[in-house]
Protein backbone atom coordinates (compact mmCIF):
# COMPACT_ATOMS: atom_id res chain seq x y z
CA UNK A 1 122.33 99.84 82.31
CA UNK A 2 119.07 98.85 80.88
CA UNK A 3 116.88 95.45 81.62
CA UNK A 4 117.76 92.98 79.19
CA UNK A 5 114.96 92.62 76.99
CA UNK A 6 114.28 88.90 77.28
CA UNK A 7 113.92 89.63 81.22
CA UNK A 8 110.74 91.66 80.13
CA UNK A 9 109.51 89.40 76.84
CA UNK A 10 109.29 86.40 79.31
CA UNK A 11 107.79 88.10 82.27
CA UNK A 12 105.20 90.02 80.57
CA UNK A 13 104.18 87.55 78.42
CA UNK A 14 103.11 85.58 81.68
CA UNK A 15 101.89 88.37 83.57
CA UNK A 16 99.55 89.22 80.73
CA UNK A 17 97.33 85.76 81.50
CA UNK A 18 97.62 86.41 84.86
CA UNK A 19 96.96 90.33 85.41
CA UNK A 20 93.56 88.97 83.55
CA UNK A 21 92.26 87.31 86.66
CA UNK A 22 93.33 90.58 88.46
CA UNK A 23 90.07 93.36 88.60
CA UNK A 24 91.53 96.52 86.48
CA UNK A 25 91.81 98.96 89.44
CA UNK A 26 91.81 96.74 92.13
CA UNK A 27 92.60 98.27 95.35
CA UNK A 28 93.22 95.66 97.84
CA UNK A 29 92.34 97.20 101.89
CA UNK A 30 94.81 97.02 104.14
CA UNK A 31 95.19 94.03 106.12
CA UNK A 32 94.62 93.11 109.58
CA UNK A 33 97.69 93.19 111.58
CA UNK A 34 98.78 90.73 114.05
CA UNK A 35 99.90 91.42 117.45
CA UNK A 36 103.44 93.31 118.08
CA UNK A 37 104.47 90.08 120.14
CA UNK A 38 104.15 88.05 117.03
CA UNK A 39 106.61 89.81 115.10
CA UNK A 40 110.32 89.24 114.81
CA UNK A 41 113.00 92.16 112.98
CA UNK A 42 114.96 88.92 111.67
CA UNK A 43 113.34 88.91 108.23
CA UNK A 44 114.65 85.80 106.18
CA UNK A 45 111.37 85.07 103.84
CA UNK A 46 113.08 83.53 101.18
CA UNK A 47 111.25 85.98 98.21
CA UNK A 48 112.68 89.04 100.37
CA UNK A 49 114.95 88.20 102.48
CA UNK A 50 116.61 91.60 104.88
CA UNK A 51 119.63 89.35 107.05
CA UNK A 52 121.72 91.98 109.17
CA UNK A 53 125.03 93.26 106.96
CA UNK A 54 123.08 92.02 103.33
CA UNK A 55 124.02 94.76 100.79
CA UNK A 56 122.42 95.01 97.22
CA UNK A 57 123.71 97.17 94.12
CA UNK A 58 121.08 97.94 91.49
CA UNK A 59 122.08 99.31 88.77
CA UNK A 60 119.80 101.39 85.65
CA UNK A 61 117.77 104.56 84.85
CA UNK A 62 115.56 106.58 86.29
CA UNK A 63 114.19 110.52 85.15
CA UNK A 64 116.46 109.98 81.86
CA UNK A 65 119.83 109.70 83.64
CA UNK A 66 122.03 106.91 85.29
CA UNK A 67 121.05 105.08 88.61
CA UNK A 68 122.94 103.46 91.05
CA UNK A 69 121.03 102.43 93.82
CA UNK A 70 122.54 100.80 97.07
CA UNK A 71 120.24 98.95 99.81
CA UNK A 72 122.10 98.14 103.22
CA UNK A 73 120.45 95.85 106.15
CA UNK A 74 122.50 97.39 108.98
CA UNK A 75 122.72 95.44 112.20
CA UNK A 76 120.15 98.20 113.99
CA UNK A 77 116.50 97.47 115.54
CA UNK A 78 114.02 100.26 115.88
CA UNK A 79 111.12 99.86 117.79
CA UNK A 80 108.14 100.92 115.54
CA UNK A 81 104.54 100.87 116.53
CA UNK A 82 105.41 98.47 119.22
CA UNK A 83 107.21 96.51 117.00
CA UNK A 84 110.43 95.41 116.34
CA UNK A 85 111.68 96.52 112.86
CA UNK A 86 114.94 95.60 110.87
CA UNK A 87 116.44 99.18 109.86
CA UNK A 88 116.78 99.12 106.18
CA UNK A 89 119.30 102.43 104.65
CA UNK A 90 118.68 103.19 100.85
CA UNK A 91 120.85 105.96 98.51
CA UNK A 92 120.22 106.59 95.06
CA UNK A 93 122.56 107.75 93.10
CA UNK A 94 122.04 109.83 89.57
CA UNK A 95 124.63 110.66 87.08
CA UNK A 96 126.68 109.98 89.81
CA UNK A 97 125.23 112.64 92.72
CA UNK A 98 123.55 111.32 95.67
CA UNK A 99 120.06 112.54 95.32
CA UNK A 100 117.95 110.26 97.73
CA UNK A 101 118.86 108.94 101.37
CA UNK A 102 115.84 106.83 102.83
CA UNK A 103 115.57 104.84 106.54
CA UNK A 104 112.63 102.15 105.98
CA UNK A 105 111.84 99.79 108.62
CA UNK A 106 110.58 96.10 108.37
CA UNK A 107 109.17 92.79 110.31
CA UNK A 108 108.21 89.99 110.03
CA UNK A 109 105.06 87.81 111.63
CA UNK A 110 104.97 84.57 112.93
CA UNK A 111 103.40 83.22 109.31
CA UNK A 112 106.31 84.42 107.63
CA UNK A 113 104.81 87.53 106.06
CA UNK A 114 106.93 90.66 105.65
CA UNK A 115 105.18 93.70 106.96
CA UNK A 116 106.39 97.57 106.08
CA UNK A 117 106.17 99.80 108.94
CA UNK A 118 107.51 103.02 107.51
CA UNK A 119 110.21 105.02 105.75
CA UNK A 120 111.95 108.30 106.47
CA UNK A 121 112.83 109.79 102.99
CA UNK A 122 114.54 113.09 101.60
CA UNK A 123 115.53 114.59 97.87
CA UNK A 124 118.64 116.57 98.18
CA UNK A 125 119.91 119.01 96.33
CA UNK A 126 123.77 119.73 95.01
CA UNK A 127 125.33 120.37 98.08
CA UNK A 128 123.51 117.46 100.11
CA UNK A 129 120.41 119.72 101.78
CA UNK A 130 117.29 118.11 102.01
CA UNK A 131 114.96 119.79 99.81
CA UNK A 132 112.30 117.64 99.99
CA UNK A 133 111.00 114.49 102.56
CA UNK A 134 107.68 113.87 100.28
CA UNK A 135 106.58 110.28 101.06
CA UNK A 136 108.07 109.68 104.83
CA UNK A 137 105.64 108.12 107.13
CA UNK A 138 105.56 105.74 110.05
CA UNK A 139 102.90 103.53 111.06
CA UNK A 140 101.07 104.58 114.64
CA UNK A 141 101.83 108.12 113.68
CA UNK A 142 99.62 110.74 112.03
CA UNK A 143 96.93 107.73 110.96
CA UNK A 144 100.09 105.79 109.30
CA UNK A 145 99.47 101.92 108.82
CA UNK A 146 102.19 99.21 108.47
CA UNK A 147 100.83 97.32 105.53
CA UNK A 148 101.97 93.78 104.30
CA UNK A 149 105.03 94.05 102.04
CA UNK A 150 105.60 90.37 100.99
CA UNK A 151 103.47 87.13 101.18
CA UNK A 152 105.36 84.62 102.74
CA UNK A 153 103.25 81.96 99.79
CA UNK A 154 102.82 83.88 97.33
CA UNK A 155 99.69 82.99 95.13
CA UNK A 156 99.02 83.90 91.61
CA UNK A 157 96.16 86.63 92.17
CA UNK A 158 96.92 87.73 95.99
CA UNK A 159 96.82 91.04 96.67
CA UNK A 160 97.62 93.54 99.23
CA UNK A 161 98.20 97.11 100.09
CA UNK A 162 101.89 97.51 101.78
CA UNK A 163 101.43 100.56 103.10
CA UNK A 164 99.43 103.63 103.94
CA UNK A 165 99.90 107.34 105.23
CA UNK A 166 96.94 109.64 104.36
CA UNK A 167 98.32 111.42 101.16
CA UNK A 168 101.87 110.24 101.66
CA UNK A 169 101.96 106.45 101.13
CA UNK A 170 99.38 104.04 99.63
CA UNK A 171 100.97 101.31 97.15
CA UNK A 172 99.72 97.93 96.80
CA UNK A 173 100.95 94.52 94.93
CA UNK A 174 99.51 91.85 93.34
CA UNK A 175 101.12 88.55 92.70
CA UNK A 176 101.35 88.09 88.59
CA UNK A 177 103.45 84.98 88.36
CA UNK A 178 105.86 82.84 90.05
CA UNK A 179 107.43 81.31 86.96
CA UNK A 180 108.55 84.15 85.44
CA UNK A 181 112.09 84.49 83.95
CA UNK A 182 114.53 87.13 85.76
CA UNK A 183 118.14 88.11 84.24
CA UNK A 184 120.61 90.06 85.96
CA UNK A 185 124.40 90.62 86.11
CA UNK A 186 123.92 88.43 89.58
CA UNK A 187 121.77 85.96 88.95
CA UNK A 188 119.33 84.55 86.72
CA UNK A 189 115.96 82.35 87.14
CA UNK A 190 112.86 80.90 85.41
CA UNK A 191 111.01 80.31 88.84
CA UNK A 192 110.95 84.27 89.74
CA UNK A 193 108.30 85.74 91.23
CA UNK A 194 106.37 88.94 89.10
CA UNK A 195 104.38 91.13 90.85
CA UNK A 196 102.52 94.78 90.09
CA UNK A 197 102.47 97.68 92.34
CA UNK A 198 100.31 100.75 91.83
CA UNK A 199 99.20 103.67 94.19
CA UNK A 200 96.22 105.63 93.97
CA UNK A 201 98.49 108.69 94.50
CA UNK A 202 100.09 107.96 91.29
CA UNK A 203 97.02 107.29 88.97
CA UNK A 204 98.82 105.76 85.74
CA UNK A 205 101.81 104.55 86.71
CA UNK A 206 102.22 100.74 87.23
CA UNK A 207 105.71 98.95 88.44
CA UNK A 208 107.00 95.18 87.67
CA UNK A 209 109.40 93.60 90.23
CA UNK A 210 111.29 90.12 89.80
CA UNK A 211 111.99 88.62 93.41
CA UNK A 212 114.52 85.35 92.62
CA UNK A 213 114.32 82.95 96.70
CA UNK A 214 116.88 83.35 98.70
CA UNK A 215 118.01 86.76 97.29
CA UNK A 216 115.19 89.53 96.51
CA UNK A 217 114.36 92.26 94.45
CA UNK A 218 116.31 91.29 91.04
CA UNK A 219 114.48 94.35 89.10
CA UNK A 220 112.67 96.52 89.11
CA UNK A 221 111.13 98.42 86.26
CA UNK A 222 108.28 101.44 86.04
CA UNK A 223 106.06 99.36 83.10
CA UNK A 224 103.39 102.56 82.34
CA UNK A 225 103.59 105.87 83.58
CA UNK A 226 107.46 106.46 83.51
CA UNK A 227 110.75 104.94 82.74
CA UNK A 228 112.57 104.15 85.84
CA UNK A 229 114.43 100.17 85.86
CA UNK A 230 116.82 98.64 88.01
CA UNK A 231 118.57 95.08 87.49
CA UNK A 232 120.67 93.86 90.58
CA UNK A 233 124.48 93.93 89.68
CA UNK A 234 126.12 92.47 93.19
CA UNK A 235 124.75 91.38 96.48
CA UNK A 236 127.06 90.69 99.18
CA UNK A 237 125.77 88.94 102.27
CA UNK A 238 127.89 89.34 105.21
């Protein structure tokens, strides 16, 4: 299923007066963590909100075929750099074979910011072997950093870098709009939130996400550099 084409007419059309204000290249550093005491693994900012037994269904194309992409918050904890993470399970299906499993894990500060401590990822082949974990990282191991995933008030121009793992992990955001119009099969808004995300270890390729409060990601789309989109189809909160 493609992104309806107002969903991207609108958007971009806003981002392109904001992204000027925006240095070309920017690369935010990463930020200064607070204290593990101050965190909390019940995320419920409203632009990206992970509440135990939420499930989301995206739906769209990635690498020329079908997508169908499924993000459970399970009811789990882990214990990450000190901190107490929400454990966040991700499978992406294309043309219909499961061909990514990912395990990221997420808190929350006392400010309301949503911080990203880390992802175990694999690629698998036909038959379900992992053929490739490219891209797992966790922060306090190896040099890993959690970095800060979502403002909790977003500003037209903030910036940050959400993660980083020497040579494994390095995007960063930047806040384009937060009137821009989102579409999907589950909900629609003019008062959605459009950011960019880019990664040095990517040079070229530059992402658009949608976040509607009170739900989340509503899509997703790879802008330059590639062709992957994803629009939210269901979301079931339990």
């Amino acid at each position: 299923m493609r992104c309806p084409a107002p969903v991207w007419a609108a958007a971009l059309a806003v981002a392109a007066i904001a992204a000027a204000a925006l240095p070309s290249g920017a690369r935010p550093g990463m930020p200064a963590q607070p204290p593990a005491s101050s965190f909390s693994a019940r995320v419920d900012n409203p632009w990206y909100p992970l509440l135990a037994g939420s499930t989301y269904v995206y739906r769209g194309r990635k690498d020329g075929k079908s997508a169908r992409d499924v993000m459970t918050v399970t009811r789990s904890v882990a214990r990450i750099d000190g901190v107490r993470c929400v454990v966040v399970r991700d499978r992406l299906w294309l043309d219909g074979r499961l061909e990514e499993r990912t395990t990221e894990w997420y808190s929350q500060d006392a400010g309301g910011n949503v911080w990203y401590f880390g992802e175990d990822t694999a690629e698998l082949d036909t038959h379900g072997r992992v053929t490739n974990t490219d891209g797992t990282w966790r922060a306090g191991r190896g040099g890993g950093r959690a970095g800060l995933f979502m403002f909790a008030r977003p500003r037209v121009g903030r910036a940050a870098q959400q993660e980083y793992a020497r040579g494994q992990a390095a995007d960063h955001f930047a806040v384009l709009a937060l009137n821009a119009t989102a579409r999907s099969p589950y909900v629609t808004s003019k008062r959605a939130l459009l950011t960019k995300e880019w990664t040095p270890l990517e040079p070229g390729v530059v992402d658009h996400k949608l976040y509607v409060r009170g739900v989340g990601t509503v899509v997703e789309k790879t802008v330059r550099g590639g062709d992957e989109q994803l629009t939210l189809v269901s979301f079931r909160r339990m």
